[in-house]
C-alpha atoms as a PDB file:
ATOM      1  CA  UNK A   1      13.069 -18.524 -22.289  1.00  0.00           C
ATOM      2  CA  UNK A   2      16.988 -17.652 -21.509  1.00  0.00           C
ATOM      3  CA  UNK A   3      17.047 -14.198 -19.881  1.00  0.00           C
ATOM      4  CA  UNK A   4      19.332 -11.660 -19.974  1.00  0.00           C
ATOM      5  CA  UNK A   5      21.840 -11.301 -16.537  1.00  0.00           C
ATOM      6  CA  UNK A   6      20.470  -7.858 -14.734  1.00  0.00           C
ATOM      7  CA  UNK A   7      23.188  -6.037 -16.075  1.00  0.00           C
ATOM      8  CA  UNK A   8      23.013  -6.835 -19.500  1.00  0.00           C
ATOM      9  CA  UNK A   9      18.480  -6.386 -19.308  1.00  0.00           C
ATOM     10  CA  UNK A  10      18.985  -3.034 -17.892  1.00  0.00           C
ATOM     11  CA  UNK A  11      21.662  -2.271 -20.411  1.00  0.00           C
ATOM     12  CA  UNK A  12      19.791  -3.397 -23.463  1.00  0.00           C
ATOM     13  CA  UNK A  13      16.102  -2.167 -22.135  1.00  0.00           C
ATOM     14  CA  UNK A  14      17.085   0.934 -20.198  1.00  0.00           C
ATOM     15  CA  UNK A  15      19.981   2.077 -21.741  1.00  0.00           C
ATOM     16  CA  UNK A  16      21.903   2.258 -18.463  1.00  0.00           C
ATOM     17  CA  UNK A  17      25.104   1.240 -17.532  1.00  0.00           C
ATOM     18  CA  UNK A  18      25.846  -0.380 -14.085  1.00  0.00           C
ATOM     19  CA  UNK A  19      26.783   3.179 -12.579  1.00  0.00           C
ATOM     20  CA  UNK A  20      23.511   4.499 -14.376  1.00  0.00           C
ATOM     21  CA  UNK A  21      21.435   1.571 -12.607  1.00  0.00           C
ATOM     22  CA  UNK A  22      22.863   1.947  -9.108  1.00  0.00           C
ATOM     23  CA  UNK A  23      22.189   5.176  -9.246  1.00  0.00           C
ATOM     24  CA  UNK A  24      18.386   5.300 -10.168  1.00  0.00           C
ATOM     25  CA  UNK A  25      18.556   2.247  -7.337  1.00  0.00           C
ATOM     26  CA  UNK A  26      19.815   4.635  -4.889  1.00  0.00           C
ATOM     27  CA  UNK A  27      17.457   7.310  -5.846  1.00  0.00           C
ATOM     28  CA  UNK A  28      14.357   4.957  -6.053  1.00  0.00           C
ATOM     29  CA  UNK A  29      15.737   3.443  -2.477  1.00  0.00           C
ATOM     30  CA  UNK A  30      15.782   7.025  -0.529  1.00  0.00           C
ATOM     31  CA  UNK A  31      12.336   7.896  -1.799  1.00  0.00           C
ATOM     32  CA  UNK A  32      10.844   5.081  -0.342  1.00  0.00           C
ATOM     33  CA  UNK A  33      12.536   6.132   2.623  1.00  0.00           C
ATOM     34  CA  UNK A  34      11.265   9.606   2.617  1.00  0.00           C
ATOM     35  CA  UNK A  35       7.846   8.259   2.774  1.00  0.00           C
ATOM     36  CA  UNK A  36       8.940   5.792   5.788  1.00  0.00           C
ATOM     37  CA  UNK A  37      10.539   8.345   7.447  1.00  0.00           C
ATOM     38  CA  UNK A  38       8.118  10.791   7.990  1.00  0.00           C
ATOM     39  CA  UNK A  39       5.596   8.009   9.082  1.00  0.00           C
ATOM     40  CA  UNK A  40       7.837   6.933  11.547  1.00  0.00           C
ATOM     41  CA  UNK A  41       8.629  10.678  13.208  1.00  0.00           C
ATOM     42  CA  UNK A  42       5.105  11.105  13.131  1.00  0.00           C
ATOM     43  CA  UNK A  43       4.465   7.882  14.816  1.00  0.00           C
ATOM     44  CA  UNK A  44       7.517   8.448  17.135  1.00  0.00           C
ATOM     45  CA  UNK A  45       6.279  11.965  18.199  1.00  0.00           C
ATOM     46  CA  UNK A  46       2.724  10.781  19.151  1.00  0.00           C
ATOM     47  CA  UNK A  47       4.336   7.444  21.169  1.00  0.00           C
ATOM     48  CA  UNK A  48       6.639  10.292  22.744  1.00  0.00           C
ATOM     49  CA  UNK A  49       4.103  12.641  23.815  1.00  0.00           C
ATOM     50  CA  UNK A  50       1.454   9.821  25.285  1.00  0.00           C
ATOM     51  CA  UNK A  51       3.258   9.582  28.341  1.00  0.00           C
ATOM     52  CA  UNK A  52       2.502  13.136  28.876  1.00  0.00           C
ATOM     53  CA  UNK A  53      -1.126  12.428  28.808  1.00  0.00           C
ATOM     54  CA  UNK A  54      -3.362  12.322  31.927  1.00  0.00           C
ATOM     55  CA  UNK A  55      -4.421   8.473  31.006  1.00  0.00           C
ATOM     56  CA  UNK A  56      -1.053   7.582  30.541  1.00  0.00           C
ATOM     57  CA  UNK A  57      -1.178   7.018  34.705  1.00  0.00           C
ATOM     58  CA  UNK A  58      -4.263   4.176  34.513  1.00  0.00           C
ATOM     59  CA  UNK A  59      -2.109   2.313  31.838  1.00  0.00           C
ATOM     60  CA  UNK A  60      -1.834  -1.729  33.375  1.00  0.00           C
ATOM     61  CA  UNK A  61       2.040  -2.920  33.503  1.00  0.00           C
ATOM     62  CA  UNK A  62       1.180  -5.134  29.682  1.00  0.00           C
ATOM     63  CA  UNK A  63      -0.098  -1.680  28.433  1.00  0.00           C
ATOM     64  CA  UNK A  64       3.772   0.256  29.809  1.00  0.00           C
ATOM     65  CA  UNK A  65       5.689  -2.957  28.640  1.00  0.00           C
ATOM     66  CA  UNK A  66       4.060  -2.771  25.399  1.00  0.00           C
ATOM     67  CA  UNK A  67       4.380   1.064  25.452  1.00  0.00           C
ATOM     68  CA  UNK A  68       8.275   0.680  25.949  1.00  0.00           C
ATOM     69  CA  UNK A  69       8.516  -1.880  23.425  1.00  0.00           C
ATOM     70  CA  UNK A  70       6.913  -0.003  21.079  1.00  0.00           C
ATOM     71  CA  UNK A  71       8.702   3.275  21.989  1.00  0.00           C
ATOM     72  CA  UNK A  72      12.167   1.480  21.345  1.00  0.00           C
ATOM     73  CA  UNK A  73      11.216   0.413  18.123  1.00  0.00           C
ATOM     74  CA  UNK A  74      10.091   3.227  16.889  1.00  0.00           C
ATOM     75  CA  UNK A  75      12.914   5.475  17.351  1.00  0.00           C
ATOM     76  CA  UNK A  76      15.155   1.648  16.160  1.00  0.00           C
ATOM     77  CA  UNK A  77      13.445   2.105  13.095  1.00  0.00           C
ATOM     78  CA  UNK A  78      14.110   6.166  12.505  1.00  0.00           C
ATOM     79  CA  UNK A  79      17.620   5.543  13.275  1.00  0.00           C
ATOM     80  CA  UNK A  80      17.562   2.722  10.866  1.00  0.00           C
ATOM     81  CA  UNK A  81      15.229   4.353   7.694  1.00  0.00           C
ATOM     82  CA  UNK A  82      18.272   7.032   7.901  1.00  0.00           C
ATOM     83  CA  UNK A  83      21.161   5.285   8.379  1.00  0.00           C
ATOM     84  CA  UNK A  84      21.644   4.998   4.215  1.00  0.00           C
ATOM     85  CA  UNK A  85      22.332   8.485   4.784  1.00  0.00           C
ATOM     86  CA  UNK A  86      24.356   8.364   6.902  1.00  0.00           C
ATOM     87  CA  UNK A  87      26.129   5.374   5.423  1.00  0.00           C
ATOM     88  CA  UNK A  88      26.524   7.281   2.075  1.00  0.00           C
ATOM     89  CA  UNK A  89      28.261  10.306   3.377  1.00  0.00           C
ATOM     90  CA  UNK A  90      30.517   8.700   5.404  1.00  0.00           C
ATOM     91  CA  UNK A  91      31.608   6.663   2.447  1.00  0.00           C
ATOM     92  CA  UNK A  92      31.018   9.233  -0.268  1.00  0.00           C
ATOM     93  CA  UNK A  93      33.226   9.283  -3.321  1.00  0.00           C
ATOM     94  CA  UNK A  94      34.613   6.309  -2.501  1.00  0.00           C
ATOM     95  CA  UNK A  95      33.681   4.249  -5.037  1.00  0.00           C
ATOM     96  CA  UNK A  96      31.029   2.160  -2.949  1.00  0.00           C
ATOM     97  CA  UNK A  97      28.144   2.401  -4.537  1.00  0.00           C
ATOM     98  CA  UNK A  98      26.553  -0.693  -5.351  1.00  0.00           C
ATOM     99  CA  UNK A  99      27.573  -1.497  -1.388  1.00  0.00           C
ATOM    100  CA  UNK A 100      25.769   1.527  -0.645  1.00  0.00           C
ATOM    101  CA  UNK A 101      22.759   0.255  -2.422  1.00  0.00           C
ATOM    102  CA  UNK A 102      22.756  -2.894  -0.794  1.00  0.00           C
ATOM    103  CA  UNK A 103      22.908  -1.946   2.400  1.00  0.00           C
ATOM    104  CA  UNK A 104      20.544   0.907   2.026  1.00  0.00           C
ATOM    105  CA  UNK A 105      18.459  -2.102   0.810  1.00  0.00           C
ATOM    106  CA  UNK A 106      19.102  -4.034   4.082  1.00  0.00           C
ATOM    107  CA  UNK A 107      17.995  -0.574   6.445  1.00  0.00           C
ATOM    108  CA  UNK A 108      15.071   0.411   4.795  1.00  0.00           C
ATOM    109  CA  UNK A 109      14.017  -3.466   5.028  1.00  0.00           C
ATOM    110  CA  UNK A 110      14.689  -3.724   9.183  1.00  0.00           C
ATOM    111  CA  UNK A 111      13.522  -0.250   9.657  1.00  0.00           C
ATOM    112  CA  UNK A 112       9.711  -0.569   7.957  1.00  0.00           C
ATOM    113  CA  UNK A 113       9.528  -4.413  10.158  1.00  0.00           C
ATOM    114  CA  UNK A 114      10.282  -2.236  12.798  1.00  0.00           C
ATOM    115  CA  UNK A 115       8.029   0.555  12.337  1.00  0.00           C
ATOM    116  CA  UNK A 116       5.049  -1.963  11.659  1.00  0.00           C
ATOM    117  CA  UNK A 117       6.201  -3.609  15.016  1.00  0.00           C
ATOM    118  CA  UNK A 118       5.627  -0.379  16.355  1.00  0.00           C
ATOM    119  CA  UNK A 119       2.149   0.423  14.614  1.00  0.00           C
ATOM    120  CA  UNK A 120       1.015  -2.651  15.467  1.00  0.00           C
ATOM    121  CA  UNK A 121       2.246  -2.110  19.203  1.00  0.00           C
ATOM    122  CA  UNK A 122       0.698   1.250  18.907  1.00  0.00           C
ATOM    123  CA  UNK A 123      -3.119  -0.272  17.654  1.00  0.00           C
ATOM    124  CA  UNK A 124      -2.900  -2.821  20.829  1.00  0.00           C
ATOM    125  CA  UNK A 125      -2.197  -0.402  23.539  1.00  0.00           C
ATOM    126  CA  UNK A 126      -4.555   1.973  22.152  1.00  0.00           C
ATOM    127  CA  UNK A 127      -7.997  -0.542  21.517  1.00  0.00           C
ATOM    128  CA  UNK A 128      -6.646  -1.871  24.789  1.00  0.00           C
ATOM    129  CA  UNK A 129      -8.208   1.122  26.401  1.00  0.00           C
ATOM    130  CA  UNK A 130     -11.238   0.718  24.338  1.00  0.00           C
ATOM    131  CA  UNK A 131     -11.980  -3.177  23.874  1.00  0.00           C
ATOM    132  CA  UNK A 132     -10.107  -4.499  26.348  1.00  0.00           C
ATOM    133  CA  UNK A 133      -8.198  -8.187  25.597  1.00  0.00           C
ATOM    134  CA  UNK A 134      -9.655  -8.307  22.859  1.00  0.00           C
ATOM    135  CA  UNK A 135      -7.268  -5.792  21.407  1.00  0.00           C
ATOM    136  CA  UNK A 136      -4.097  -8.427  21.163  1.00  0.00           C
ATOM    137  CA  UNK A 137      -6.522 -10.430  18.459  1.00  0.00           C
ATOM    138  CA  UNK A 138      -6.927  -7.380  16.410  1.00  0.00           C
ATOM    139  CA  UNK A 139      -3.258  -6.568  16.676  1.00  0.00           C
ATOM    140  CA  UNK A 140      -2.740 -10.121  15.548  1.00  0.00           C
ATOM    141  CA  UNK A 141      -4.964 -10.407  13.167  1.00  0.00           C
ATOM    142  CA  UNK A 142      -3.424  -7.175  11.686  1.00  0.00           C
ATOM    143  CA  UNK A 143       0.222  -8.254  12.025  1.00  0.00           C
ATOM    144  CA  UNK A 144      -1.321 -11.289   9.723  1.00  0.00           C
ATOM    145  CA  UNK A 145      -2.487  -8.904   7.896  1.00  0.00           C
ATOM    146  CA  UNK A 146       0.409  -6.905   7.019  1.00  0.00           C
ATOM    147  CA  UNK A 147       2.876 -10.223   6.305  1.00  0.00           C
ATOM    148  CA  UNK A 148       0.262 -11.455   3.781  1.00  0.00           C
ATOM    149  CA  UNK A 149      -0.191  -7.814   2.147  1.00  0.00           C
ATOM    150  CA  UNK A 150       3.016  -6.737   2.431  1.00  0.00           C
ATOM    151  CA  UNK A 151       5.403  -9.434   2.126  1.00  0.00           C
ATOM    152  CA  UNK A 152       3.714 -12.415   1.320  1.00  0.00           C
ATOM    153  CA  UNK A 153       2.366 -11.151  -2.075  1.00  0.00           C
ATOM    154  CA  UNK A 154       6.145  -9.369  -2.813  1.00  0.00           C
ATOM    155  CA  UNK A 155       7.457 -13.008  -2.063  1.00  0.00           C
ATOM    156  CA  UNK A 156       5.446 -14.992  -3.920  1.00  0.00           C
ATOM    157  CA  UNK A 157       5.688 -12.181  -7.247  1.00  0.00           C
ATOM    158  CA  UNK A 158       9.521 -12.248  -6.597  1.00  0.00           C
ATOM    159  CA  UNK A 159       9.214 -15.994  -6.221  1.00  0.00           C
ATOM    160  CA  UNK A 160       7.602 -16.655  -9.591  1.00  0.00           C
ATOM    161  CA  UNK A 161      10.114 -14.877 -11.810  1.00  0.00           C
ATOM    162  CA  UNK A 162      12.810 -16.321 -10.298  1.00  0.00           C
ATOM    163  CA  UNK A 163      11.297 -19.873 -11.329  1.00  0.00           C
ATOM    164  CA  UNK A 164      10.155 -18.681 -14.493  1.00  0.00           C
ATOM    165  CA  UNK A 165      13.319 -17.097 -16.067  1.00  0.00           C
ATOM    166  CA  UNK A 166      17.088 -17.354 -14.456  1.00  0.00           C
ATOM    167  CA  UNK A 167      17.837 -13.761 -13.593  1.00  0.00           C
ATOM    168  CA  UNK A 168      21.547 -15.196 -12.481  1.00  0.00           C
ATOM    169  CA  UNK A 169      24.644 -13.659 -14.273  1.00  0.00           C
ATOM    170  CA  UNK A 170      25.656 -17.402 -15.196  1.00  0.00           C
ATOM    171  CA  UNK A 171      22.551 -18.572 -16.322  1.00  0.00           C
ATOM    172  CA  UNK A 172      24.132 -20.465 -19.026  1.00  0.00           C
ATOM    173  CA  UNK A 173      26.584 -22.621 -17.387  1.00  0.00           C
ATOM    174  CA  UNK A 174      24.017 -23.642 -14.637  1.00  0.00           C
ATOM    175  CA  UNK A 175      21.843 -24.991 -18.234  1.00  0.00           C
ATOM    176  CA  UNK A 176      24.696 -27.319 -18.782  1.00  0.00           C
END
């Protein structure tokens, strides 16, 4: 099966030109970031207001490492999830769009390892104070957890249609 380069797919199927594409990219990009954004502020706030707490005080020095770990990469990963933003405006009208995309691509992929970082960080401190030592086998059974779910089963889809067609804009010289 010879497949069609991206451009020329998207072209023929969608209808879109390259400027069309990198658009609906952007778009598509940002509203996954919405969604990671407002998990990570809510998961920022709580982190921030724990060490207001009364128990905060009978927390071990792994539980305040952790918490400081965790409390770093939380606010890592909001300053990452909107740094496309921030990226786009400064570069805006500028012809940079499909640099804009790719970037944006690179952010929102460091800012959601870095909010599960901090989730995960967030589970251990808190079953800490419940189950004890135990709680670093959850967290690491959930950080396993997470890599299979999350990346291990995009991998392995993105894997497989790579080997099954050649998405490459020169797939026909690489035939010869």
């Amino acid at each position: 099966m010879v497949a069609l380069p991206h451009v020329e797919w998207n072209l023929e199927e969608r209808g879109e030109s390259t400027t069309q594409r990198l658009d609906r990219n952007y778009l598509e990009l940002l509203q996954e970031l919405r969604v990671a954004q407002t998990a990570v502020a809510l998961l920022f706030a709580f982190l921030l207001g724990l060490a207001f707490t009364p128990r905060f005080a009978v927390l071990n020095s792994w539980q305040r490492g952790t918490y400081v770990v965790v409390l770093v990469c939380a606010a890592a990963s909001a300053m990452v999830v909107m740094a496309p933003v921030v990226h786009h405006r400064l570069v805006f009208r500028r012809r940079l769009k499909q640099r804009v995309v790719q970037v944006s691509h690179a952010y929102a992929l460091v800012g959601i390892c870095l909010m599960m970082v901090s989730l995960l960080g967030t589970l251990a401190i808190a079953t800490s104070m419940v189950i004890g030592p135990w709680a670093a086998a959850l967290s690491g059974c959930l950080a396993v957890v997470f890599v299979v779910v999350c990346g291990g089963l995009a991998l392995r889809d993105r894997t497989a249609i790579l080997r099954s067609v050649d998405l490459s804009d020169d797939s026909d010289a690489r035939r010869r």
